[in-house]
PDB file of N, CA and C in Angstrom:
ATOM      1  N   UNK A   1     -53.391 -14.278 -51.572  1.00  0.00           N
ATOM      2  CA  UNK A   1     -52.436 -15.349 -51.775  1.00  0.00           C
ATOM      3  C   UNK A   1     -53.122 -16.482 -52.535  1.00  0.00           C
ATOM      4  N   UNK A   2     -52.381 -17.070 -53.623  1.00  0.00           N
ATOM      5  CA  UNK A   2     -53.026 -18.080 -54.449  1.00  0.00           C
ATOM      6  C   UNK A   2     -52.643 -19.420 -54.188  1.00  0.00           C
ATOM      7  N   UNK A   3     -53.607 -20.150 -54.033  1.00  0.00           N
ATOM      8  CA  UNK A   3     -53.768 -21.103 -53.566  1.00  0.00           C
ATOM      9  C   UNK A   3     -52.625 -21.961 -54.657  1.00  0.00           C
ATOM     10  N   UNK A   4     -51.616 -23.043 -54.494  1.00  0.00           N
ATOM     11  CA  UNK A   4     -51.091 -24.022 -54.585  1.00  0.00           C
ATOM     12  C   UNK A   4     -51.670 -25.164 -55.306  1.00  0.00           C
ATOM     13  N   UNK A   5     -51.719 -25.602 -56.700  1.00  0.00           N
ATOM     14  CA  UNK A   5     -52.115 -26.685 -57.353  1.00  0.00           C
ATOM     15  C   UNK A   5     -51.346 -27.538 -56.676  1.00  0.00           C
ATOM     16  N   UNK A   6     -52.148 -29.228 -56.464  1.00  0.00           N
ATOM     17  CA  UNK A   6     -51.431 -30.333 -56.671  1.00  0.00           C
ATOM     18  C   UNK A   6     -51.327 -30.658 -57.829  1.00  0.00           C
ATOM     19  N   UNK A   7     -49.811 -31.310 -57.634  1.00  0.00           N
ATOM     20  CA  UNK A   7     -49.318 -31.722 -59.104  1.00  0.00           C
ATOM     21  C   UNK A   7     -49.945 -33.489 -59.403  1.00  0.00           C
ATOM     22  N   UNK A   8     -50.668 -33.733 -60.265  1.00  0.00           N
ATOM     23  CA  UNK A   8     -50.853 -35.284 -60.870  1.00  0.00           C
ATOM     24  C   UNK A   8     -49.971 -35.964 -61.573  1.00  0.00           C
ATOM     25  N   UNK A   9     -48.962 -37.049 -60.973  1.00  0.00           N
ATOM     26  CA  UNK A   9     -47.951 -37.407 -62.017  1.00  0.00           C
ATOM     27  C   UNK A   9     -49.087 -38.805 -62.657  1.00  0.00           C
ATOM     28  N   UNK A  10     -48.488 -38.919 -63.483  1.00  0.00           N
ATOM     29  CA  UNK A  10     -48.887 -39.862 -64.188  1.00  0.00           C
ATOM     30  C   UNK A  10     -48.440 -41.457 -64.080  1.00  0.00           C
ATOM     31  N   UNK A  11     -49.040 -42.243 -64.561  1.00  0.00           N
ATOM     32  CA  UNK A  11     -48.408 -43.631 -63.851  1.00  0.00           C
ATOM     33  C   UNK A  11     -47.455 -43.715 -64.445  1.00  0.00           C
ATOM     34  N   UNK A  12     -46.988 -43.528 -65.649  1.00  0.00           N
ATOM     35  CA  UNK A  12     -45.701 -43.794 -66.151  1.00  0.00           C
ATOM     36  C   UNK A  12     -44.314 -43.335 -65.138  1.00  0.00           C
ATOM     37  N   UNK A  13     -45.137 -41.990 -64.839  1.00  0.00           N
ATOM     38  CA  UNK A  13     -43.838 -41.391 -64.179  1.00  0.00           C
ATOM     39  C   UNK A  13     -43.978 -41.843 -62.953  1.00  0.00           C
ATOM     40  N   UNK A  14     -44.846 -42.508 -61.995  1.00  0.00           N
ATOM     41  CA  UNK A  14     -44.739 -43.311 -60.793  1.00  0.00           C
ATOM     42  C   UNK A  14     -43.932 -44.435 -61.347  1.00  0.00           C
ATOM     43  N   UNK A  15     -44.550 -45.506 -62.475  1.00  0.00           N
ATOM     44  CA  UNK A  15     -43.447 -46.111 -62.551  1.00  0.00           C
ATOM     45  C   UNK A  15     -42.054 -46.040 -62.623  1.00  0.00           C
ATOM     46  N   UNK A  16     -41.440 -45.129 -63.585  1.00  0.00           N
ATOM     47  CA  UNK A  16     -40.324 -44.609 -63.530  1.00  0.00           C
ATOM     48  C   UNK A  16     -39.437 -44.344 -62.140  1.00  0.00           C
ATOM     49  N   UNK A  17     -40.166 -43.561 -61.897  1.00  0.00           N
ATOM     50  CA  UNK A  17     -39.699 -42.954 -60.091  1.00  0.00           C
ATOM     51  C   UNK A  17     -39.616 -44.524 -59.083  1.00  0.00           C
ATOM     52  N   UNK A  18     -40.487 -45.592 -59.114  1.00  0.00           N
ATOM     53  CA  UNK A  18     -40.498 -46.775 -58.497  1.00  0.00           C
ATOM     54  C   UNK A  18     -39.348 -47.629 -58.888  1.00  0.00           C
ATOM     55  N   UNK A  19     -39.410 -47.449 -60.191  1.00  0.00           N
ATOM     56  CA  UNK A  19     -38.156 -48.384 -60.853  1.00  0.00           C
ATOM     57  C   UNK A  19     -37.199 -48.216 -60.296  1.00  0.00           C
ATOM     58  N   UNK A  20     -36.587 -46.695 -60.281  1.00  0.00           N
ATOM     59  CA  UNK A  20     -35.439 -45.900 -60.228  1.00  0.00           C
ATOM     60  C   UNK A  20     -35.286 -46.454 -58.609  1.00  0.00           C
ATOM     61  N   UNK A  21     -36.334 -46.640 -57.815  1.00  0.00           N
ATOM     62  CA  UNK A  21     -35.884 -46.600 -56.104  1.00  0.00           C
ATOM     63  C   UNK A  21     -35.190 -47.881 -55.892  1.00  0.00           C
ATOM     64  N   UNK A  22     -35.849 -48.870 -56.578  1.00  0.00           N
ATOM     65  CA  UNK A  22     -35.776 -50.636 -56.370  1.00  0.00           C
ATOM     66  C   UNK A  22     -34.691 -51.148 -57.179  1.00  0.00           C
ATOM     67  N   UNK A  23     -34.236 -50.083 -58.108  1.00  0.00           N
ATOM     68  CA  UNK A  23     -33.043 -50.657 -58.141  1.00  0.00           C
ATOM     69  C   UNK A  23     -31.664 -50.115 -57.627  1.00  0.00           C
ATOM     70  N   UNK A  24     -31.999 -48.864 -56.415  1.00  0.00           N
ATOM     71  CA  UNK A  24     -31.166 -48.630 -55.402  1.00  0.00           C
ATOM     72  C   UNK A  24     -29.720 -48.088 -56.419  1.00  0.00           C
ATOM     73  N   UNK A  25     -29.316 -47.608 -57.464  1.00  0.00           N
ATOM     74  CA  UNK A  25     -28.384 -47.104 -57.863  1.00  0.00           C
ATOM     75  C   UNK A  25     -27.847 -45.855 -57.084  1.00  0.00           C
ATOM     76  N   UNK A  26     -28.765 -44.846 -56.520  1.00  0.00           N
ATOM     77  CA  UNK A  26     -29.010 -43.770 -56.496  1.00  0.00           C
ATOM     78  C   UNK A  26     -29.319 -43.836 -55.154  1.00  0.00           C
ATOM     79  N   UNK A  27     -29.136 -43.051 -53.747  1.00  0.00           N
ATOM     80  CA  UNK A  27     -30.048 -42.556 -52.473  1.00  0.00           C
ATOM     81  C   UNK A  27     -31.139 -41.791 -53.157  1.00  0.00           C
ATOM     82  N   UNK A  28     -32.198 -42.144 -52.377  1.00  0.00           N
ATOM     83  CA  UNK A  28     -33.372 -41.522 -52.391  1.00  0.00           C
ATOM     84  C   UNK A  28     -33.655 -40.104 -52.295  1.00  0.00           C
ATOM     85  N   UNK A  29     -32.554 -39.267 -51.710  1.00  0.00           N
ATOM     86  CA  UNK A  29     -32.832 -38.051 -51.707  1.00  0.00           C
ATOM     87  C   UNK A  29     -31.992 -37.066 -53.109  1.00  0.00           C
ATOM     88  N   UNK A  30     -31.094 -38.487 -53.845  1.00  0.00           N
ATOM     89  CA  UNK A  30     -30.979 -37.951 -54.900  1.00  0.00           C
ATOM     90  C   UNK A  30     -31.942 -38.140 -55.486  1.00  0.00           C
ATOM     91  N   UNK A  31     -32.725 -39.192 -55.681  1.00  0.00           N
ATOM     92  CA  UNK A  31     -33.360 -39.508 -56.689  1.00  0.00           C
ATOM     93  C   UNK A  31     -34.529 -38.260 -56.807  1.00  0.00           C
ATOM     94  N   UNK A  32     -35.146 -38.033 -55.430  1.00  0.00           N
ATOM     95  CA  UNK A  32     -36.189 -37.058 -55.458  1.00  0.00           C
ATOM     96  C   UNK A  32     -35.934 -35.820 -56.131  1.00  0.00           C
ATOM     97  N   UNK A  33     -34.332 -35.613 -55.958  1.00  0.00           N
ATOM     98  CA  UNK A  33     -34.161 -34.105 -56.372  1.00  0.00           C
ATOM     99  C   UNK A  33     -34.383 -34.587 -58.022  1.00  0.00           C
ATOM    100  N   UNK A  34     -33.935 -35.434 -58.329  1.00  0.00           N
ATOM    101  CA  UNK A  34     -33.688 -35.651 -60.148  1.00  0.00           C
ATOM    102  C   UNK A  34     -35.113 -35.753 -60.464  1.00  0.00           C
ATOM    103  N   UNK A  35     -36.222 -36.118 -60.312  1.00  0.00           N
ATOM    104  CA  UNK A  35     -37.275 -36.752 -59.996  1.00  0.00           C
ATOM    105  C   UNK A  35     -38.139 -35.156 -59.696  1.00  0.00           C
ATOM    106  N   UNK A  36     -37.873 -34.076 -59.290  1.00  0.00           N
ATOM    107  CA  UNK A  36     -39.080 -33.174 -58.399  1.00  0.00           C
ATOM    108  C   UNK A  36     -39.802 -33.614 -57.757  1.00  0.00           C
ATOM    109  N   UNK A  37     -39.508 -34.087 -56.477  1.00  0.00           N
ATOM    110  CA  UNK A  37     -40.440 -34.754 -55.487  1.00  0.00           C
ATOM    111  C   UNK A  37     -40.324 -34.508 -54.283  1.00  0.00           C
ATOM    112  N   UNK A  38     -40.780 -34.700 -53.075  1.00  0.00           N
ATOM    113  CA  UNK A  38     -40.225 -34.944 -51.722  1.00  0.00           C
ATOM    114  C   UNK A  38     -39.750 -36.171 -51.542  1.00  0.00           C
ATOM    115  N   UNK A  39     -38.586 -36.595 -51.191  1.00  0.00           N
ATOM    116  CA  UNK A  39     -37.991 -37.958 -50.747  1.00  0.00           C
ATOM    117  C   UNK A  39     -39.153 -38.742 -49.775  1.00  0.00           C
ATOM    118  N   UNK A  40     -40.197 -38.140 -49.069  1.00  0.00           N
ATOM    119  CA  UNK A  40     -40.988 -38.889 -48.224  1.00  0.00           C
ATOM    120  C   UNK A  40     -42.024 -39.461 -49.540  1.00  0.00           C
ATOM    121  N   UNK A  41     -41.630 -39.137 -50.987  1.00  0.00           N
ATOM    122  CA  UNK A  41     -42.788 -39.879 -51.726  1.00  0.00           C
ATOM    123  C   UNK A  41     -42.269 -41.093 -52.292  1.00  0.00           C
ATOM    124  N   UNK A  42     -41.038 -41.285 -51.701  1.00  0.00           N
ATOM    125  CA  UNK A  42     -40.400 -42.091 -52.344  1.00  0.00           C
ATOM    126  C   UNK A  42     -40.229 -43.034 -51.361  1.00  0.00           C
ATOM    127  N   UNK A  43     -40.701 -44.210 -51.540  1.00  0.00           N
ATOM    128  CA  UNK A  43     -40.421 -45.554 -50.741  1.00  0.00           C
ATOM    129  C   UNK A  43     -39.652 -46.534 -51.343  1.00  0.00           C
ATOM    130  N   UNK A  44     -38.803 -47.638 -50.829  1.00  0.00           N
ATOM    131  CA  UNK A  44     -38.526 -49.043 -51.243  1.00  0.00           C
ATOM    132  C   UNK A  44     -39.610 -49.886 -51.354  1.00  0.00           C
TER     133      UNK A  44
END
C-alpha cells in the first residue's frame, strides 16, 4: 500500500480560501468542497 502525499497549497491559495471564509458568502462546507479541502481547514 502506497503511502499518501501531503498536499502543499500555496499562500496564494491559503489566501484565497481565507478570503472566501471572511467574507461568509458561502457555508464553509461549501466552500471546502469548491476549494478541495476538509471544512476543519477552514476557520473564520
Amino acid at each position: 500500500m502506497a503511502k499518501r502525499r501531503r498536499r502543499a497549497h500555496s499562500a496564494a491559495f491559503k489566501a484565497k480560501v481565507a478570503l472566501a471564509a471572511v467574507k461568509g458568502e458561502r457555508p464553509l462546507d461549501e466552500l471546502a468542497q469548491h476549494f478541495d479541502v476538509h471544512p476543519d481547514q477552514i476557520t473564520e
